[in-house]
N, C-alpha and C. Protein backbone atom coordinates (compact mmCIF):
# COMPACT_ATOMS: atom_id res chain seq x y z
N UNK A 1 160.54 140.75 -124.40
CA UNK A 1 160.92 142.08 -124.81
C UNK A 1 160.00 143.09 -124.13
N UNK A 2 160.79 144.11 -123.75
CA UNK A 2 159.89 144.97 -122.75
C UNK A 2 159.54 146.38 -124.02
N UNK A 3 157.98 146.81 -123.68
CA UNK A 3 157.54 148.20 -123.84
C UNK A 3 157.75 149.35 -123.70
N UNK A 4 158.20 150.09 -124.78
CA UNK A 4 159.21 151.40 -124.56
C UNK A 4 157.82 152.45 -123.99
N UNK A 5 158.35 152.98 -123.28
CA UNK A 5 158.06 153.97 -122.57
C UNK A 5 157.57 154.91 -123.53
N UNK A 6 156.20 155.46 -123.70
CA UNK A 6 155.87 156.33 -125.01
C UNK A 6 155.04 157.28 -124.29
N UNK A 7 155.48 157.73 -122.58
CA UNK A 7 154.78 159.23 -121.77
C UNK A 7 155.90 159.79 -122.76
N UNK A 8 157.12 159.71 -122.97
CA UNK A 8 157.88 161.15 -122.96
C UNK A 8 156.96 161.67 -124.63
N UNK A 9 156.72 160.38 -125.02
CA UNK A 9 156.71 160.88 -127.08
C UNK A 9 155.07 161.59 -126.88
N UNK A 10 154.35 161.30 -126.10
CA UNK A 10 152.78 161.57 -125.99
C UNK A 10 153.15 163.15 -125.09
N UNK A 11 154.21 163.14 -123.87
CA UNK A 11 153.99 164.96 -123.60
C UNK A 11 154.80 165.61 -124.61
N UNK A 12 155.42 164.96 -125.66
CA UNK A 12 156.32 166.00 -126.86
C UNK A 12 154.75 166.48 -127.83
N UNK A 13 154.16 165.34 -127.83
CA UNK A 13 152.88 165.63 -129.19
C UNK A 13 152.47 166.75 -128.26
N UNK A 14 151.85 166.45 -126.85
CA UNK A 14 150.81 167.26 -126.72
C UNK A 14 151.30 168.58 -126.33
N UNK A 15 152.81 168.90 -126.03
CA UNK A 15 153.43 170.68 -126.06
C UNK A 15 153.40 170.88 -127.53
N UNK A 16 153.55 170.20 -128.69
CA UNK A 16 153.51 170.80 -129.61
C UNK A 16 152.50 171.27 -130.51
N UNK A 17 151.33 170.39 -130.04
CA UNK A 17 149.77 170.99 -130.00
C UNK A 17 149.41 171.74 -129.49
N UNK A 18 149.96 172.30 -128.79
CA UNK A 18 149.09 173.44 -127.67
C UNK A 18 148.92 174.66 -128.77
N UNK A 19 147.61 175.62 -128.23
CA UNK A 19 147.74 176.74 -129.42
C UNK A 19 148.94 177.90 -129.10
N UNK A 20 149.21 177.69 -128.04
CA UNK A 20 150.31 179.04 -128.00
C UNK A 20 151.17 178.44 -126.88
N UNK A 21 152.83 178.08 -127.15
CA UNK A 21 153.71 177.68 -126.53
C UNK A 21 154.32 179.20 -125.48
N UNK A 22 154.31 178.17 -124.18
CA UNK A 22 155.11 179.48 -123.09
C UNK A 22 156.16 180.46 -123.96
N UNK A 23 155.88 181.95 -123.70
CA UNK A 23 156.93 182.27 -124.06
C UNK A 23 158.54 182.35 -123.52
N UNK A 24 158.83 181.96 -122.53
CA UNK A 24 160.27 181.38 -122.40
C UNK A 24 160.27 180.28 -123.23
N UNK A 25 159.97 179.78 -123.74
CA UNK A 25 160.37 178.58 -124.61
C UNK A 25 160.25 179.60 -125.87
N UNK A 26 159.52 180.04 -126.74
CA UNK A 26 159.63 180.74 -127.72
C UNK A 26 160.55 181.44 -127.78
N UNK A 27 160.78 182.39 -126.37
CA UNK A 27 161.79 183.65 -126.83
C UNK A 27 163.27 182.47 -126.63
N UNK A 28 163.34 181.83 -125.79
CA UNK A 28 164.74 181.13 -125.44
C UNK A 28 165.02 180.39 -126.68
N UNK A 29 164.15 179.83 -127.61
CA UNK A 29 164.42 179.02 -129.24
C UNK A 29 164.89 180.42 -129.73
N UNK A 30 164.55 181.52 -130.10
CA UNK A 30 164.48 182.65 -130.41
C UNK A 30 166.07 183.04 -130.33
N UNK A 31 166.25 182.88 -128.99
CA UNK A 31 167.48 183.52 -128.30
C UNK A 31 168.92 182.61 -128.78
N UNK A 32 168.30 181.53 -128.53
CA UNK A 32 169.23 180.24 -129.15
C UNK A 32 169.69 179.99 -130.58
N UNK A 33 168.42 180.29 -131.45
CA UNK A 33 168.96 181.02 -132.85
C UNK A 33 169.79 181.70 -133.20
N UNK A 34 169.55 182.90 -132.63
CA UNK A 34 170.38 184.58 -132.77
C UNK A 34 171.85 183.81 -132.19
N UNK A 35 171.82 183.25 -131.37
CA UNK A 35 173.36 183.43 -130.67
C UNK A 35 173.64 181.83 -131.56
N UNK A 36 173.50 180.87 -132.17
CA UNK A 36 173.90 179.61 -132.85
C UNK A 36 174.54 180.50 -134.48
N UNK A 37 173.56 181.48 -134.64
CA UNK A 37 173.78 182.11 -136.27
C UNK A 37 174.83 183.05 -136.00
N UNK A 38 175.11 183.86 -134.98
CA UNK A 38 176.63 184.77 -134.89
C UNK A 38 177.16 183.68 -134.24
N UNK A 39 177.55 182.64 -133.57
CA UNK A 39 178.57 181.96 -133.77
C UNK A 39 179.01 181.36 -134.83
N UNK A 40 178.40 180.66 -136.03
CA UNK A 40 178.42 179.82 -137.03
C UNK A 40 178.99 180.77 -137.96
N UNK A 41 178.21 182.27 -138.48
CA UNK A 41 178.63 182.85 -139.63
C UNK A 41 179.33 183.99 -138.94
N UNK A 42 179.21 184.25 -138.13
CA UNK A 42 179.82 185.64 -137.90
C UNK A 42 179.03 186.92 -138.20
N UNK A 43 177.68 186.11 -138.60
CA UNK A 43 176.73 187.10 -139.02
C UNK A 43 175.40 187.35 -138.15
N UNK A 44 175.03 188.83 -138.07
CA UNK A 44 173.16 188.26 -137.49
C UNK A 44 172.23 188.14 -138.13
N UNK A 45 171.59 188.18 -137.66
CA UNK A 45 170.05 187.43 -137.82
C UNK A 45 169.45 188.35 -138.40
N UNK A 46 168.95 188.35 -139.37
CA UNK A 46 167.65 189.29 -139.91
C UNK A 46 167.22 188.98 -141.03
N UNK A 47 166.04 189.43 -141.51
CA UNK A 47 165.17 189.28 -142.43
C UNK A 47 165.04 190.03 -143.69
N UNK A 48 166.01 191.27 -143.54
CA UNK A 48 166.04 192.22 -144.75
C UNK A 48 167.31 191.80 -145.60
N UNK A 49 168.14 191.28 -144.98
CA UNK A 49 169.16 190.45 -145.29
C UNK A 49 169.17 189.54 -146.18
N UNK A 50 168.30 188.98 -145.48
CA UNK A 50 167.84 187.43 -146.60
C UNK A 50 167.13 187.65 -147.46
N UNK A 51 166.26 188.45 -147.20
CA UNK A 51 165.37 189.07 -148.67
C UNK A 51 165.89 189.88 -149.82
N UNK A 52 167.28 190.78 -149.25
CA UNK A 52 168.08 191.04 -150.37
C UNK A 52 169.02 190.14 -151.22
N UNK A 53 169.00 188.97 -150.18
CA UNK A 53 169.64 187.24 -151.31
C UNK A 53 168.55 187.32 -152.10
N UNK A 54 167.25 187.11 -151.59
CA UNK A 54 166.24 186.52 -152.28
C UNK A 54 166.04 187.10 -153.93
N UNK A 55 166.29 188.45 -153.25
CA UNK A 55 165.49 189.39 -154.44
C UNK A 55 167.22 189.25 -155.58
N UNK A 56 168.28 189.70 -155.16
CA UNK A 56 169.36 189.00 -155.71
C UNK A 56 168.97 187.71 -157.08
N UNK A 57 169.10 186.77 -156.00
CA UNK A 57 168.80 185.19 -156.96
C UNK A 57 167.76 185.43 -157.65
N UNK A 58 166.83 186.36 -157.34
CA UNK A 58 165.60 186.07 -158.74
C UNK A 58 165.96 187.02 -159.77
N UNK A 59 167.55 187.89 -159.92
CA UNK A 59 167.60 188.52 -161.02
C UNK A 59 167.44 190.40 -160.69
N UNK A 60 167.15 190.59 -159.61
CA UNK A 60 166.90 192.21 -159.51
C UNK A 60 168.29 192.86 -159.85
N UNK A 61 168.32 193.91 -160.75
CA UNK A 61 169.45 194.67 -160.94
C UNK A 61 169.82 196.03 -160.58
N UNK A 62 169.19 195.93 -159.28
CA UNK A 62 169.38 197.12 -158.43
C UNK A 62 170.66 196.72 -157.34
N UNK A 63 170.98 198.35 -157.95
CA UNK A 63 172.73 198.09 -157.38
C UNK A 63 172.74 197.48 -155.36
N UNK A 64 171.32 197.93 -154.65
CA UNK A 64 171.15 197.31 -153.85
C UNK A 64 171.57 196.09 -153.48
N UNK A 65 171.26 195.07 -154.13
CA UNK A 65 171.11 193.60 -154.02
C UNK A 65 172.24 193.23 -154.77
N UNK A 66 173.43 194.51 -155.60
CA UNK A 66 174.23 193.91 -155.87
C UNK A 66 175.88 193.63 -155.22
N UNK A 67 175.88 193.75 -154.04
CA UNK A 67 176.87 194.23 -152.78
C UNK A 67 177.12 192.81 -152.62
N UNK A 68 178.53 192.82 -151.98
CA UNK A 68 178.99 191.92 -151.33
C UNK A 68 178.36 190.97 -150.28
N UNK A 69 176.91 191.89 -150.03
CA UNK A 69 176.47 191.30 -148.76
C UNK A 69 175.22 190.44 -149.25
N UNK A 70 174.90 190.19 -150.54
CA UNK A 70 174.23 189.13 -151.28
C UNK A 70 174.63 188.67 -152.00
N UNK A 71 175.89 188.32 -152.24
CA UNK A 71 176.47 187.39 -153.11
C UNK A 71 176.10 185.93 -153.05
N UNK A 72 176.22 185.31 -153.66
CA UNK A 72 175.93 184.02 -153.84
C UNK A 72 176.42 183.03 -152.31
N UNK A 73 177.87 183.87 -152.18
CA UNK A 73 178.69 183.38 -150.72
C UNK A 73 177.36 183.49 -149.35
N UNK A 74 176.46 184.29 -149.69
CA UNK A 74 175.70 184.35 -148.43
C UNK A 74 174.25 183.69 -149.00
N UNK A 75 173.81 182.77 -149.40
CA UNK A 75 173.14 182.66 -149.69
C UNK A 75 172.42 181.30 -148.77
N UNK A 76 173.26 181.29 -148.02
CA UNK A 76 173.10 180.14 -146.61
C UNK A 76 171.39 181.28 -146.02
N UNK A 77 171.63 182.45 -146.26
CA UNK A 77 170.51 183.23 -145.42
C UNK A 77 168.98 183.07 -146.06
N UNK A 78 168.67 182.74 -147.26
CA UNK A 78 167.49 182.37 -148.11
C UNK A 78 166.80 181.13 -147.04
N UNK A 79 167.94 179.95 -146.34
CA UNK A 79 167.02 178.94 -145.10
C UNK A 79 166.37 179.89 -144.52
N UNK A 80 166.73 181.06 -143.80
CA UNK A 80 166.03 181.53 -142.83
C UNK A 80 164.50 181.79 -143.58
N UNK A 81 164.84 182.64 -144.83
CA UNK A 81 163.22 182.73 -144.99
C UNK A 81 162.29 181.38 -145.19
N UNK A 82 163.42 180.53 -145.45
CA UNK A 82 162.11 179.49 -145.79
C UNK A 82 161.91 178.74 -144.10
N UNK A 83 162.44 179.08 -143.25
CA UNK A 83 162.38 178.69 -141.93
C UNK A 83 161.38 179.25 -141.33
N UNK A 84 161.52 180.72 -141.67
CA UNK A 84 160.00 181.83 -141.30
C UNK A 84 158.45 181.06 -141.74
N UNK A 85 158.66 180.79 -143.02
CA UNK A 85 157.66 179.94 -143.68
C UNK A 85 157.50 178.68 -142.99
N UNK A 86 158.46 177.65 -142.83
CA UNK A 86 157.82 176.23 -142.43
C UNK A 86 157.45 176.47 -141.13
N UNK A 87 158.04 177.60 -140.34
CA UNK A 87 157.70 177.80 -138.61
C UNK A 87 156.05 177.90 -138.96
N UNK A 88 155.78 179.09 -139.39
CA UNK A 88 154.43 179.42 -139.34
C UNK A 88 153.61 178.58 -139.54
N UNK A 89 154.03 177.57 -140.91
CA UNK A 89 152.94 176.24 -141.11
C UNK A 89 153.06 175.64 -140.33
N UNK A 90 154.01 174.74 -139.72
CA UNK A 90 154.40 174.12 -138.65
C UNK A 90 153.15 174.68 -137.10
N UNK A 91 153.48 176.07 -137.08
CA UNK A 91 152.74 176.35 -135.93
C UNK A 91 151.21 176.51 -135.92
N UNK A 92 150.53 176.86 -137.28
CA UNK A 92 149.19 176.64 -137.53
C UNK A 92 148.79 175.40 -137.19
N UNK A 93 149.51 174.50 -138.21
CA UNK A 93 148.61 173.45 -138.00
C UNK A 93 149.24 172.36 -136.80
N UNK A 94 150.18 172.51 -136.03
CA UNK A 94 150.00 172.39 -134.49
C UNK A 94 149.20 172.58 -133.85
N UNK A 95 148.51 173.80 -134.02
CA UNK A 95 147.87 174.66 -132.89
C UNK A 95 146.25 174.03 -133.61
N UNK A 96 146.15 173.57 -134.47
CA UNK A 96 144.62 172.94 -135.09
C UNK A 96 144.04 174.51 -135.38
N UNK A 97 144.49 175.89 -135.55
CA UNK A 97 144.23 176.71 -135.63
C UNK A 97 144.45 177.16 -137.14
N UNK A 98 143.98 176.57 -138.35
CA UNK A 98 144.62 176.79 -139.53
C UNK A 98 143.62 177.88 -140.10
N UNK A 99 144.25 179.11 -140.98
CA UNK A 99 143.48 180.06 -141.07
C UNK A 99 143.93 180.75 -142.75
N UNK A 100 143.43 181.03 -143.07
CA UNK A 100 143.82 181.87 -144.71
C UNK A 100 145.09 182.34 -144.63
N UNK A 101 146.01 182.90 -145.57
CA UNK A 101 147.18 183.33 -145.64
C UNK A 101 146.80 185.23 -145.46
N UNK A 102 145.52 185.38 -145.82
CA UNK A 102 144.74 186.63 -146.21
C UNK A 102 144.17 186.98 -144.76
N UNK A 103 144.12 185.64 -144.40
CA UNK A 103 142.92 186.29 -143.24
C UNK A 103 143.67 186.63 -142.02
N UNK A 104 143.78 187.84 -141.20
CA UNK A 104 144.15 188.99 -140.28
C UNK A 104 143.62 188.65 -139.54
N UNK A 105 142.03 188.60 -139.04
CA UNK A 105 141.44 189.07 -138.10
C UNK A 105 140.32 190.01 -138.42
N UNK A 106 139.11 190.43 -137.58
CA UNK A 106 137.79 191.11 -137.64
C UNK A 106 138.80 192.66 -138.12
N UNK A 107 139.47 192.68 -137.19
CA UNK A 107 140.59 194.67 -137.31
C UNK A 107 141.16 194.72 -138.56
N UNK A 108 141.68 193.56 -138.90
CA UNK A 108 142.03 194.16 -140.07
C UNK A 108 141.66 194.39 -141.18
N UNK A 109 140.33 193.10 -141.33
CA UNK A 109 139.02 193.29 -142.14
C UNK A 109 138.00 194.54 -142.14
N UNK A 110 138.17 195.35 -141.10
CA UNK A 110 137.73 196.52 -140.73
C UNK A 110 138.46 197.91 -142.02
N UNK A 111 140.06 197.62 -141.59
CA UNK A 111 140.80 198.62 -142.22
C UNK A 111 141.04 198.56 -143.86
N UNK A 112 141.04 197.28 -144.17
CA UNK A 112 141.12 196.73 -145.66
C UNK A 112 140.16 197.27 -146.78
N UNK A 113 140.50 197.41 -148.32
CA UNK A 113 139.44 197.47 -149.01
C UNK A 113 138.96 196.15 -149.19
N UNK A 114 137.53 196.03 -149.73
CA UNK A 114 137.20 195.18 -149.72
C UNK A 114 137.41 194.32 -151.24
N UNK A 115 137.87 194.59 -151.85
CA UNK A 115 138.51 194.02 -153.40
C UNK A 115 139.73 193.66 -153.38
N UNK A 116 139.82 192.56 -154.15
CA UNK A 116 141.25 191.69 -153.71
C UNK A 116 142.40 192.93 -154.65
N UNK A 117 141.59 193.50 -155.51
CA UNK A 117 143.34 194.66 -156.27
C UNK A 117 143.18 195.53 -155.27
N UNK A 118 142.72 196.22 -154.07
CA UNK A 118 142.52 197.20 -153.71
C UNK A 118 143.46 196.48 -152.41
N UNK A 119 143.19 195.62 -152.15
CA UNK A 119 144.07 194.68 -151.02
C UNK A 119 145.69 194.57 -151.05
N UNK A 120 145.92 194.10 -152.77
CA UNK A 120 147.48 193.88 -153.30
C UNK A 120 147.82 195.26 -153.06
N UNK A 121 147.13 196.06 -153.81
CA UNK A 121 147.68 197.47 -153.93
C UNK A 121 148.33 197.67 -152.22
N UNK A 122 147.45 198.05 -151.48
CA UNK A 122 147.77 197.90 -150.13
C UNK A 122 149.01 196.87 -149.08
N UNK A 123 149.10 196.10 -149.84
CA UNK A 123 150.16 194.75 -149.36
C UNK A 123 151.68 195.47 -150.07
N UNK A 124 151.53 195.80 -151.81
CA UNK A 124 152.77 196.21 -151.98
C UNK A 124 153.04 197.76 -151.52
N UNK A 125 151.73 198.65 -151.22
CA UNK A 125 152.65 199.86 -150.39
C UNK A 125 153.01 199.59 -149.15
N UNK A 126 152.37 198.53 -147.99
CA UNK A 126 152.87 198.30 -147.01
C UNK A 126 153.99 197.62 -147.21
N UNK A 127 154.46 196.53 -148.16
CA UNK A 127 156.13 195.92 -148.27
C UNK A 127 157.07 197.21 -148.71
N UNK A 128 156.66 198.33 -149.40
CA UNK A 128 157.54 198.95 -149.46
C UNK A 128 157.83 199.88 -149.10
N UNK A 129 157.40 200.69 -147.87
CA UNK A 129 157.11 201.39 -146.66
C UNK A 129 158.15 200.61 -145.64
N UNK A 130 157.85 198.77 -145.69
CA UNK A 130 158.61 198.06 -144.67
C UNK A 130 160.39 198.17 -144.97
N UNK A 131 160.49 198.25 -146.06
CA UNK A 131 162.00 198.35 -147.04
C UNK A 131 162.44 199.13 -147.11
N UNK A 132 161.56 200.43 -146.67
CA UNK A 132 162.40 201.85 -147.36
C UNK A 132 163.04 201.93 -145.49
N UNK A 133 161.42 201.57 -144.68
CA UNK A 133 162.27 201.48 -143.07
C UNK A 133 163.28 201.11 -143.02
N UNK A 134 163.38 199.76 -143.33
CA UNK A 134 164.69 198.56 -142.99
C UNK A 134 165.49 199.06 -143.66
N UNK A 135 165.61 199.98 -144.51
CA UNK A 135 167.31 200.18 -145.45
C UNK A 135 167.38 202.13 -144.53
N UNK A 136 166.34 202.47 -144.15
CA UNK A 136 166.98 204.03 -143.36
C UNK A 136 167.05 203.81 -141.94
N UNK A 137 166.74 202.56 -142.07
CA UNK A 137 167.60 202.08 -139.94
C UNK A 137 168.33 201.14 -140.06
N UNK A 138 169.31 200.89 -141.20
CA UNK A 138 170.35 199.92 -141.68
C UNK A 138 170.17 198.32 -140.92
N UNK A 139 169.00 197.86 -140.90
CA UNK A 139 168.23 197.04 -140.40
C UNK A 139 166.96 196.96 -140.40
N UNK A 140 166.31 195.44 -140.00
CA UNK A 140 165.09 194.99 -139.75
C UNK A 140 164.51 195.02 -138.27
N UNK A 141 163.78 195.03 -138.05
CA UNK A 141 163.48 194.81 -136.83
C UNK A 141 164.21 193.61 -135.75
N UNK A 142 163.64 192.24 -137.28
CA UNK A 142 164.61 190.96 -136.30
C UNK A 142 166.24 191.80 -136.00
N UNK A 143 166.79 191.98 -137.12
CA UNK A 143 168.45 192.37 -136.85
C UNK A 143 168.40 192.99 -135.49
N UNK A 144 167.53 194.29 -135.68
CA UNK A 144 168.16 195.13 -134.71
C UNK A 144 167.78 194.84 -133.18
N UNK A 145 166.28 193.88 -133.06
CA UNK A 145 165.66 193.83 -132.11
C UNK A 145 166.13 192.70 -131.39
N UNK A 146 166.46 191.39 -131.90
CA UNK A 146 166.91 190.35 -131.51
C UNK A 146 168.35 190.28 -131.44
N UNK A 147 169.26 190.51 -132.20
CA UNK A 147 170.23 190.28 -132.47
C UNK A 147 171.66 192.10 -132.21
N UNK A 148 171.11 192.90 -132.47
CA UNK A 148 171.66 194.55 -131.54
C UNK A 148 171.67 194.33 -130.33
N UNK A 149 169.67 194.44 -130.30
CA UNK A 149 169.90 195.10 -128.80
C UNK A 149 170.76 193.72 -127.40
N UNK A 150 170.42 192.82 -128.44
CA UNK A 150 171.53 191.76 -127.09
C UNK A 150 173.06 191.94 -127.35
N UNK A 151 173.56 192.23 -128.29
CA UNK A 151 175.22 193.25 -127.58
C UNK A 151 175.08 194.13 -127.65
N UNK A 152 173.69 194.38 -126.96
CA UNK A 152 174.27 196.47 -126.77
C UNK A 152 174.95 197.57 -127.99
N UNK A 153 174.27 197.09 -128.93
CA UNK A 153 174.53 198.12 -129.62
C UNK A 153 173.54 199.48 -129.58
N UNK A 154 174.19 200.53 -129.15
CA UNK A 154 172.91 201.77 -129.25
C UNK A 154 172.61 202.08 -130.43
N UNK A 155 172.88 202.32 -131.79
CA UNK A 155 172.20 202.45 -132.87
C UNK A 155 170.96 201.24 -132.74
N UNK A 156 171.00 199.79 -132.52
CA UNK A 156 169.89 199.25 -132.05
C UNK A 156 168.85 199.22 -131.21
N UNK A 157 169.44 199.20 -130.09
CA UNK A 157 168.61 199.83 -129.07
C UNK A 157 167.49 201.17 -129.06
N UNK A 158 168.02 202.27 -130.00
CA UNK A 158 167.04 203.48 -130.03
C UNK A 158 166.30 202.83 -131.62
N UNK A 159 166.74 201.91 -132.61
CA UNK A 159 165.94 201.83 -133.53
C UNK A 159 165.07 200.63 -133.33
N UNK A 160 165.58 199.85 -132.36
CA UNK A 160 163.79 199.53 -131.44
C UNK A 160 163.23 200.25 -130.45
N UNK A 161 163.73 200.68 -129.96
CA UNK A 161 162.72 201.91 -129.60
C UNK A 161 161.76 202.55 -129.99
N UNK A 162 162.36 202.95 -131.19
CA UNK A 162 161.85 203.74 -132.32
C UNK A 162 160.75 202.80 -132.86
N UNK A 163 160.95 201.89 -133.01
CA UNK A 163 160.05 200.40 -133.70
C UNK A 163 158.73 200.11 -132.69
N UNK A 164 158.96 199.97 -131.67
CA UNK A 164 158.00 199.86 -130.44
C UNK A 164 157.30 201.23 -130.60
N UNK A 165 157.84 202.57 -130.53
CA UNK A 165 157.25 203.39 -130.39
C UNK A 165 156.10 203.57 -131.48
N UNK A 166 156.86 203.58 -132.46
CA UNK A 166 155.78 203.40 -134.00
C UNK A 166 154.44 202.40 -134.01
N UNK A 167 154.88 201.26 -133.26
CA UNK A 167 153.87 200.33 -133.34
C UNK A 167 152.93 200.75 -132.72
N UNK A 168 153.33 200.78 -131.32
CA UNK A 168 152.05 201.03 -130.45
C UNK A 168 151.07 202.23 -130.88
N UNK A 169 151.85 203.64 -131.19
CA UNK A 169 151.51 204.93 -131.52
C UNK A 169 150.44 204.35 -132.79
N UNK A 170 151.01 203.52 -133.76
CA UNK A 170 149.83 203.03 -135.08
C UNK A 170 148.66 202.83 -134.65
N UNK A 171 149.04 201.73 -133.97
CA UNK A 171 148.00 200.61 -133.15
C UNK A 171 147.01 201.52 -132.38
N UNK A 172 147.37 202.85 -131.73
CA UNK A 172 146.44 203.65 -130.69
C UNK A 172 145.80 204.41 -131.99
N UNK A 173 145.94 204.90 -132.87
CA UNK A 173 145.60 205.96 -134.03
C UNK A 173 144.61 205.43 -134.56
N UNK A 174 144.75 204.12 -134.99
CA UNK A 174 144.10 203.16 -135.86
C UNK A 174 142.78 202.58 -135.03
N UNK A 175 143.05 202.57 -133.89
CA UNK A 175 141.99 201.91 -133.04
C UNK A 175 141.19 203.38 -132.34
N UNK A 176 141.23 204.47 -132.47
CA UNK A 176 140.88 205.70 -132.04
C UNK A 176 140.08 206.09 -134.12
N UNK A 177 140.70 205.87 -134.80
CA UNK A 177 140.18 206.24 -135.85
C UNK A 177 139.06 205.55 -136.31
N UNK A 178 139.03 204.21 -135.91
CA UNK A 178 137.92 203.10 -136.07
C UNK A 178 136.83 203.72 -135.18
N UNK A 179 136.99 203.63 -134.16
CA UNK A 179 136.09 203.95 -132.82
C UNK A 179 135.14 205.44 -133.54
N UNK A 180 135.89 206.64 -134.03
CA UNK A 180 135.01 207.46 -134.17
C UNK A 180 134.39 207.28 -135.72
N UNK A 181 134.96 206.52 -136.97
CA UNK A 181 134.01 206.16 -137.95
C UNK A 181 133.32 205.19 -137.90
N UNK A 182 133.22 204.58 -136.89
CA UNK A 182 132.02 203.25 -136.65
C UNK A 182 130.81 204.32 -135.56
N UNK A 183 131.01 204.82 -134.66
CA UNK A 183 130.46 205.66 -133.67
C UNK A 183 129.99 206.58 -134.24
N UNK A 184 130.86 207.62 -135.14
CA UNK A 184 130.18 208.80 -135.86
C UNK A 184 129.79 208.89 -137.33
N UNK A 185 129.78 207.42 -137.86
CA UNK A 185 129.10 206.45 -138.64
C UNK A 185 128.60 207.59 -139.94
C-alpha cells in the first residue's frame, strides 16, 4: 500500500497559518460570497440586515424590526452574523495572533476611558451612531460597499464614498488631536 501524498494537506495548514492571507484571496472569498448570496436568495449581503433578524428574534418591539424584511422567512441571515464571529476566531487563532475581544491596539487605548463603564458607555454610543448611519444610508457599509457598488448602483457608490470619506477624515482628526494633547501635554 502506497503513502498518500500529505505536501498538498501541509501547504493548506501552512496558508492558513499565515498572519495575514494575500488580499486577492480575501477580497475574491469576499467577492465569491456577495455574488453565491444574490444568487441563492435574491438578496445582498449586509450586516444591518441580519442584525435587524437578530434584534427581531430576541423580542425588540420596535416597529423597525417589525417589517417584512425580518420575518422569521429571513432568518437564513442570523448565519452571516455568526459567520462574522467564527471568521474572526477562526482567523485569530490561525494567525497564533490571539488577542482580547477589548483589546484595539496602543490608539485606541490612547482614545478610551480608562474604566470598563466609561468604555461600555462609549461602545453603546458608538453602536448607535453605527445604526442611526446604516438606517439614513438605507444600508451598511458591507451592503452598500460590497454588494451596490458591484452593480453599479449610484445611491451606493456615493454612500461609500461618503463612508471612505468619513473614515479617513476621523482617522486624520483623531491622529492630529492626539499629536497636539500628547505634545501640548
Amino acid at each position: 500500500m502506497t503513502q498518500p501524498d500529505l505536501s498538498l494537506w501541509s501547504q493548506t495548514i501552512e496558508f492558513l497559518t499565515t498572519p495575514l492571507w494575500p488580499a486577492w484571496i480575501a477580497g475574491g472569498a469576499i467577492g465569491l460570497l456577495a455574488f453565491s448570496q444574490r444568487w441563492i436568495t435574491d438578496q445582498p449581503l449586509g450586516c444591518s440586515a441580519a442584525f435587524g433578524n437578530a434584534c427581531a428574534r430576541l423580542g425588540s418591539q420596535l416597529p423597525l424590526f417589525q417589517s417584512a424584511a425580518h420575518s422569521s422567512a429571513t432568518d437564513w441571515k442570523l448565519w452571516f452574523l455568526v459567520g462574522i464571529f467564527l471568521g474572526g476566531l477562526v482567523a485569530s487563532l490561525s494567525s497564533g495572533h490571539w488577542a482580547a475581544p477589548t483589546d484595539f491596539g496602543t490608539f485606541y487605548q490612547a482614545l478610551m476611558p480608562t474604566s470598563t463603564a466609561g468604555r461600555v458607555l462609549w461602545w453603546l454610543f458608538g453602536g448607535v451612531l453605527i445604526g442611526l448611519g446604516a438606517r439614513m444610508a438605507g444600508g451598511c457599509t458591507s451592503g452598500h460597499t460590497i454588494n451596490g457598488v458591484a452593480m453599479g448602483s449610484p445611491a451606493s457608490i456615493v454612500a461609500s464614498a461618503l463612508f471612505f470619506a468619513a473614515a479617513v477624515g476621523t482617522a486624520q482628526l483623531t491622529q492630529f488631536l492626539l499629536k497636539s494633547t500628547l505634545v501640548g501635554g
